[in-house]
C-alpha atoms as a PDB file:
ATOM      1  CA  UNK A   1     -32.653 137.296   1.672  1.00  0.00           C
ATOM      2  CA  UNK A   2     -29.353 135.913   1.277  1.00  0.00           C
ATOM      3  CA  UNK A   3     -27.081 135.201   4.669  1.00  0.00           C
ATOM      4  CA  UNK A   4     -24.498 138.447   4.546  1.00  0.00           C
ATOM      5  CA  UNK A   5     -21.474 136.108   4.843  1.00  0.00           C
ATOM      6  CA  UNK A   6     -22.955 133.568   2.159  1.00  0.00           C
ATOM      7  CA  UNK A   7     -23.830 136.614  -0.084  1.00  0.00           C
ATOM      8  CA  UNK A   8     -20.011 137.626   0.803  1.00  0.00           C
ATOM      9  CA  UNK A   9     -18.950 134.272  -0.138  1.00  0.00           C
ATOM     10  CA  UNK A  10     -21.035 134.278  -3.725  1.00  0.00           C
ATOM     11  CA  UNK A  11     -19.289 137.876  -4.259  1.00  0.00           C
ATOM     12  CA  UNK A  12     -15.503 136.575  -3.711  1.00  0.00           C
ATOM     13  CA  UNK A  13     -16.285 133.515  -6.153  1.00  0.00           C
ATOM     14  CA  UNK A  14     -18.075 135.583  -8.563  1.00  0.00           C
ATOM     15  CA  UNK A  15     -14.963 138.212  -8.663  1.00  0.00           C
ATOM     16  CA  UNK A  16     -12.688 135.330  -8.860  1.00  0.00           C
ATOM     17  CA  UNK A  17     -14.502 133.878 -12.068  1.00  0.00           C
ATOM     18  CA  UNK A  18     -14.335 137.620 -13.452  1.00  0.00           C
ATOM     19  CA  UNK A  19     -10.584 137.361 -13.252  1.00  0.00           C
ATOM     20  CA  UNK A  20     -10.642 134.026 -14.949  1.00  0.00           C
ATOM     21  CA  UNK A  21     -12.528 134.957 -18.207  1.00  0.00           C
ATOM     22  CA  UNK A  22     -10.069 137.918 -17.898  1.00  0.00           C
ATOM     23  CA  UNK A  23      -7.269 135.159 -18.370  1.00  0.00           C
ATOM     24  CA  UNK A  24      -9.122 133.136 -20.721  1.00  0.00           C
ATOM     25  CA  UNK A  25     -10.353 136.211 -23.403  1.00  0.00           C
ATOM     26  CA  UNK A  26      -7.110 137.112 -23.105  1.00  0.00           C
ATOM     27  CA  UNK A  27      -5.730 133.480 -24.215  1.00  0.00           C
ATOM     28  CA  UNK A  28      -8.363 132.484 -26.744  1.00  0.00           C
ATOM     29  CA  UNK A  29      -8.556 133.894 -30.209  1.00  0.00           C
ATOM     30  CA  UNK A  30     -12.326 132.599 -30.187  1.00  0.00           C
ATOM     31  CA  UNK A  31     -13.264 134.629 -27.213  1.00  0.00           C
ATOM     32  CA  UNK A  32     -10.830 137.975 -27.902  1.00  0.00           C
ATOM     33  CA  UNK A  33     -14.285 139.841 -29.057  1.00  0.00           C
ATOM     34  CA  UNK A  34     -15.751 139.278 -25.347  1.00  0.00           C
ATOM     35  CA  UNK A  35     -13.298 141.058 -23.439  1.00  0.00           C
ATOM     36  CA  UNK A  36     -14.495 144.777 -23.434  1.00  0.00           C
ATOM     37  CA  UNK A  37     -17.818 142.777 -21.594  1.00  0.00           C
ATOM     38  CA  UNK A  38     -16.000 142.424 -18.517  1.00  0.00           C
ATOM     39  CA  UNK A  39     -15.363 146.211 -17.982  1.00  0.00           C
ATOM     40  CA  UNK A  40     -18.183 149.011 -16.734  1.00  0.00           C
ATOM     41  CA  UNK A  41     -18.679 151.664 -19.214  1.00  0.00           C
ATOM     42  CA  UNK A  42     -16.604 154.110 -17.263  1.00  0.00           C
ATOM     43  CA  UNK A  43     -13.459 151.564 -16.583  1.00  0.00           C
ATOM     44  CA  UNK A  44      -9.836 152.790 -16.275  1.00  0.00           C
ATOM     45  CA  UNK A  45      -7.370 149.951 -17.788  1.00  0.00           C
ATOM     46  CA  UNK A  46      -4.043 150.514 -17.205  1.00  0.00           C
ATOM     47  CA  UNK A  47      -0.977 148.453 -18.193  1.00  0.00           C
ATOM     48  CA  UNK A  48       2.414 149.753 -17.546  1.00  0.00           C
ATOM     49  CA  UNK A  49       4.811 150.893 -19.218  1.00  0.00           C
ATOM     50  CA  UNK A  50       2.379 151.134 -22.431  1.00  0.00           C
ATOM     51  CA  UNK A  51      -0.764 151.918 -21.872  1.00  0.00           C
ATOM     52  CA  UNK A  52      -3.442 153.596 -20.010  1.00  0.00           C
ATOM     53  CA  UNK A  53      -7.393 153.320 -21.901  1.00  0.00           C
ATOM     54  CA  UNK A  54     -10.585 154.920 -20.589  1.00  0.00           C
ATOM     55  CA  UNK A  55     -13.614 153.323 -21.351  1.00  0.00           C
ATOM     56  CA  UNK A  56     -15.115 150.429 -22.491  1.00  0.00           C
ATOM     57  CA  UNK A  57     -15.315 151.265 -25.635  1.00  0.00           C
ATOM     58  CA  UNK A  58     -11.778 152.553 -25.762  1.00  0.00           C
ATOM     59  CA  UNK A  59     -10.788 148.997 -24.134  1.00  0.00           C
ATOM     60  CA  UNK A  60     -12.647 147.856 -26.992  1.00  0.00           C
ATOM     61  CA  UNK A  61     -10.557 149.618 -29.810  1.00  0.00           C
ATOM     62  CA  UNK A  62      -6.898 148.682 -27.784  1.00  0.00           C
ATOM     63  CA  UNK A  63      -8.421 144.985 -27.890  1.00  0.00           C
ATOM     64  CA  UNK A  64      -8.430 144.652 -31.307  1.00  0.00           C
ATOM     65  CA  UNK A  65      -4.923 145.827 -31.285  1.00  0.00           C
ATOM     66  CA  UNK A  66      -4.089 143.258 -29.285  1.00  0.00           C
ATOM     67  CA  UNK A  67      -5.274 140.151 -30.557  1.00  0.00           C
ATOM     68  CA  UNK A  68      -3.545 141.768 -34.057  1.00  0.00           C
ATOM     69  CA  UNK A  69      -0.451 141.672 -32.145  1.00  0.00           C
ATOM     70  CA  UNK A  70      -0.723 138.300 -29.902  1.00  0.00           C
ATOM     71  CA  UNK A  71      -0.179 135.189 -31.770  1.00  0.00           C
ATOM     72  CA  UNK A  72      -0.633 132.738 -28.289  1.00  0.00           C
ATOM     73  CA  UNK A  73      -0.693 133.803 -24.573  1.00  0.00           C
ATOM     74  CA  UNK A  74      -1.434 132.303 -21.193  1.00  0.00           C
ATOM     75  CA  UNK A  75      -2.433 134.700 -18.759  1.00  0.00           C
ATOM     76  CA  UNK A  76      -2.113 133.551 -15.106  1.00  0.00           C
ATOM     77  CA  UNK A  77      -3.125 135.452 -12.369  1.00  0.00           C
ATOM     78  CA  UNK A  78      -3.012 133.813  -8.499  1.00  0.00           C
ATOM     79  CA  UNK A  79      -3.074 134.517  -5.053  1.00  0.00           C
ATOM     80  CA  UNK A  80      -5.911 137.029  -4.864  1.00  0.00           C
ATOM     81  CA  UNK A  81      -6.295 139.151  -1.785  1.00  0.00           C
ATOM     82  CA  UNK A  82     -10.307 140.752  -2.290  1.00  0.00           C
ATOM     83  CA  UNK A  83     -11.912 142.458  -0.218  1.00  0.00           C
ATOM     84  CA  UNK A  84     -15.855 143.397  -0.801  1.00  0.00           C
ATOM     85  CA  UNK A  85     -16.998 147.157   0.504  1.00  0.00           C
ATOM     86  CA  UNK A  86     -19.290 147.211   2.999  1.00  0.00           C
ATOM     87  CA  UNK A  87     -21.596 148.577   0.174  1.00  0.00           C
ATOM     88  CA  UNK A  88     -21.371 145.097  -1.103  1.00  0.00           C
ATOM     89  CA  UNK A  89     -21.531 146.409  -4.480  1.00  0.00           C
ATOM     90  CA  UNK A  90     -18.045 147.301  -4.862  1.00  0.00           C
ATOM     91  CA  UNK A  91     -14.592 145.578  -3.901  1.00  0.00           C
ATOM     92  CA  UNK A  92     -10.765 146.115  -4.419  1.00  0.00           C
ATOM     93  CA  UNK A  93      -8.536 143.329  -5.191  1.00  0.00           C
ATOM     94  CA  UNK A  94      -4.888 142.240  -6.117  1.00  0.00           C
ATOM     95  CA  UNK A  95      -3.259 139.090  -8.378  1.00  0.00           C
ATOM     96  CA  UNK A  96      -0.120 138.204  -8.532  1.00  0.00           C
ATOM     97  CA  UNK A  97       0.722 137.325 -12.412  1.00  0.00           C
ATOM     98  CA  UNK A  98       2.686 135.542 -14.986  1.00  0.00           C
ATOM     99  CA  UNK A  99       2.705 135.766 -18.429  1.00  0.00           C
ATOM    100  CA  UNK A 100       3.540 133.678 -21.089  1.00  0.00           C
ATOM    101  CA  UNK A 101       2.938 135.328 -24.850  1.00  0.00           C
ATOM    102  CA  UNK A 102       4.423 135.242 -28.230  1.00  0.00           C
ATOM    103  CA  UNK A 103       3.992 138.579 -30.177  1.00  0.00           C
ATOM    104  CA  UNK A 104       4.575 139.959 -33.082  1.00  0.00           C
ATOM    105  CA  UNK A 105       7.698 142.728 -32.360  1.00  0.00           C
ATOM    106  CA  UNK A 106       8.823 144.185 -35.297  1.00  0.00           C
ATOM    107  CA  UNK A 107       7.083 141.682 -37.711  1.00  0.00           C
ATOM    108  CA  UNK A 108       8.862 138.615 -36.092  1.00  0.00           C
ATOM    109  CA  UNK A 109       7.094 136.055 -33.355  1.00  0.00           C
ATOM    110  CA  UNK A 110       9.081 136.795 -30.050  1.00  0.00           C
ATOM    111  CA  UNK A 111       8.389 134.647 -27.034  1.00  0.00           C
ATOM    112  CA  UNK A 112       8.119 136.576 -23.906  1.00  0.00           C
ATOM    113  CA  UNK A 113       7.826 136.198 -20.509  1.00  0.00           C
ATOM    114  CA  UNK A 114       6.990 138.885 -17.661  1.00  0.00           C
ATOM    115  CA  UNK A 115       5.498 138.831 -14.228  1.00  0.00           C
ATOM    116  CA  UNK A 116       3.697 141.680 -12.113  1.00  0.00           C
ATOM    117  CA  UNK A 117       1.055 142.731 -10.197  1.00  0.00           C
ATOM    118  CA  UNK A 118      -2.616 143.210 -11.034  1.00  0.00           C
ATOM    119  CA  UNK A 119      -4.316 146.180  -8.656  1.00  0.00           C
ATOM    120  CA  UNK A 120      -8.295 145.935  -9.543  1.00  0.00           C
ATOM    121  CA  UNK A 121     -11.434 147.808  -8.371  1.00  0.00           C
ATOM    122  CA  UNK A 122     -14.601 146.075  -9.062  1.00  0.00           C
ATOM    123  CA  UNK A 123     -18.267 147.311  -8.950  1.00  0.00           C
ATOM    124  CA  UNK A 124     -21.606 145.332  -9.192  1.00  0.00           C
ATOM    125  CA  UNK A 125     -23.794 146.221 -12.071  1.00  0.00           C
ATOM    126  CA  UNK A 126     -27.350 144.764 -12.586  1.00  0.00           C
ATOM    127  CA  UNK A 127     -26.197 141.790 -10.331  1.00  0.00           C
ATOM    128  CA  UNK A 128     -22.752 141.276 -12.004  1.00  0.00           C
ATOM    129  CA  UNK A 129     -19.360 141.895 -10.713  1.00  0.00           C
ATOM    130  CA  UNK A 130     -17.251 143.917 -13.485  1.00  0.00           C
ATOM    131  CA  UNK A 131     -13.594 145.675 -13.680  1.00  0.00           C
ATOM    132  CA  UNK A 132     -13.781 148.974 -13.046  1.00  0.00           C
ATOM    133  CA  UNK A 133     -10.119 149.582 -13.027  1.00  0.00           C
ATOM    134  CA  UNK A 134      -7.045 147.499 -13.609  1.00  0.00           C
ATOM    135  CA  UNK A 135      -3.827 148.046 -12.904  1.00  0.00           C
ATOM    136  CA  UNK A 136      -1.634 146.099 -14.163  1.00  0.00           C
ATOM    137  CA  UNK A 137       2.121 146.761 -13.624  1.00  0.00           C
ATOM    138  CA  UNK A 138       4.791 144.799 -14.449  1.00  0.00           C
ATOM    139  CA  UNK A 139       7.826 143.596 -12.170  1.00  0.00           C
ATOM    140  CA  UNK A 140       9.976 142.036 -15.457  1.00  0.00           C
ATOM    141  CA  UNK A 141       9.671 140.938 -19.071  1.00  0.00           C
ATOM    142  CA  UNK A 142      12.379 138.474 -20.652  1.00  0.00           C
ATOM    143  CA  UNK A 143      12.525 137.103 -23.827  1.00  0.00           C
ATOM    144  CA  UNK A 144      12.203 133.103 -23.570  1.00  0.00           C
ATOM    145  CA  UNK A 145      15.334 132.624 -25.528  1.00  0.00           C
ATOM    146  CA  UNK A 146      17.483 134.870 -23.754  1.00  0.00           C
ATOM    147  CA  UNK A 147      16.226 133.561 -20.208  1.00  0.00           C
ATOM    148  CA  UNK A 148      15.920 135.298 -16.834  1.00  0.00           C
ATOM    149  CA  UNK A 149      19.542 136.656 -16.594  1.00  0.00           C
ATOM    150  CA  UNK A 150      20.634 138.035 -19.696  1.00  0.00           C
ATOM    151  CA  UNK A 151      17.798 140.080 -20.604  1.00  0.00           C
ATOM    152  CA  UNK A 152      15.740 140.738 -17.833  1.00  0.00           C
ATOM    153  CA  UNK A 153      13.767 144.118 -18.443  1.00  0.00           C
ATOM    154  CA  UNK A 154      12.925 145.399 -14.685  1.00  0.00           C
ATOM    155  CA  UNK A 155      10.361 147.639 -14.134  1.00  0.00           C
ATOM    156  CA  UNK A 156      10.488 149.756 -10.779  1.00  0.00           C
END
């Protein structure tokens, strides 16, 4: 049996590395089909102001819309703050983030930027730490062209 603050320990790094193939399906055409694996069956995804998806497979079908949509991205999410139930098979957790992206808006490639906050619930499953809810809400998005002071979208 595994030390409970070692076991603690594997659970914070295993919830971290979560987040990171979060970043990277997100960022890799290759890898866009391997997204929805990340997510429980019964996940909640929400990302405001747009959209709010129930279910994996429903993640699934939005997914597809997205990497229709996304022409290049990088995804980061820092400072995590996790904390693991005493359960020790779930855990709540919260990312600061940045985006860089260039979509497709109205048929042309717009470079964005944005920033905001990541609220995520998390929940063991045959071993494996998955998202069962994300929250992600933005704090601004700004076309790279314009820059941070001309067309700064807030969101509050």
């Amino acid at each position: 049996m595994t030390d409970p603050q070692v076991q603690r320990l594997l659970d914070l790094e295993a919830i971290k590395a979560l987040k990171a193939r979060y970043c990277w399906y997100c960022d890799d055409p290759e890898q866009y089909h391997r997204f929805p694996e990340l997510f429980t069956e019964d996940a909640v995804f929400i990302e405001e102001p747009v959209d709010h998806i129930e279910g994996r497979a429903a993640i699934a079908e939005w997914n597809v819309e997205y990497a229709n949509t996304v022409v290049w991205s990088r995804h980061y999410a820092v400072t995590p703050l996790i904390e693991i139930a005493d359960d020790g098979d779930s855990a709540r957790g919260r990312w600061q983030a940045l985006l860089m992206s260039v979509q497709l808006i109205n048929g042309a490639e717009q470079m964005l930027w944005a920033s905001g906050t990541y609220v995520e619930e998390y929940r063991k499953v045959h071993g494996d730490w998955l998202f069962s809810r994300i929250h992600a809400s933005g704090r601004w998005m700004t076309s790279f062209d314009e820059g941070l002071v001309d067309e700064l979208t807030l969101f509050d």
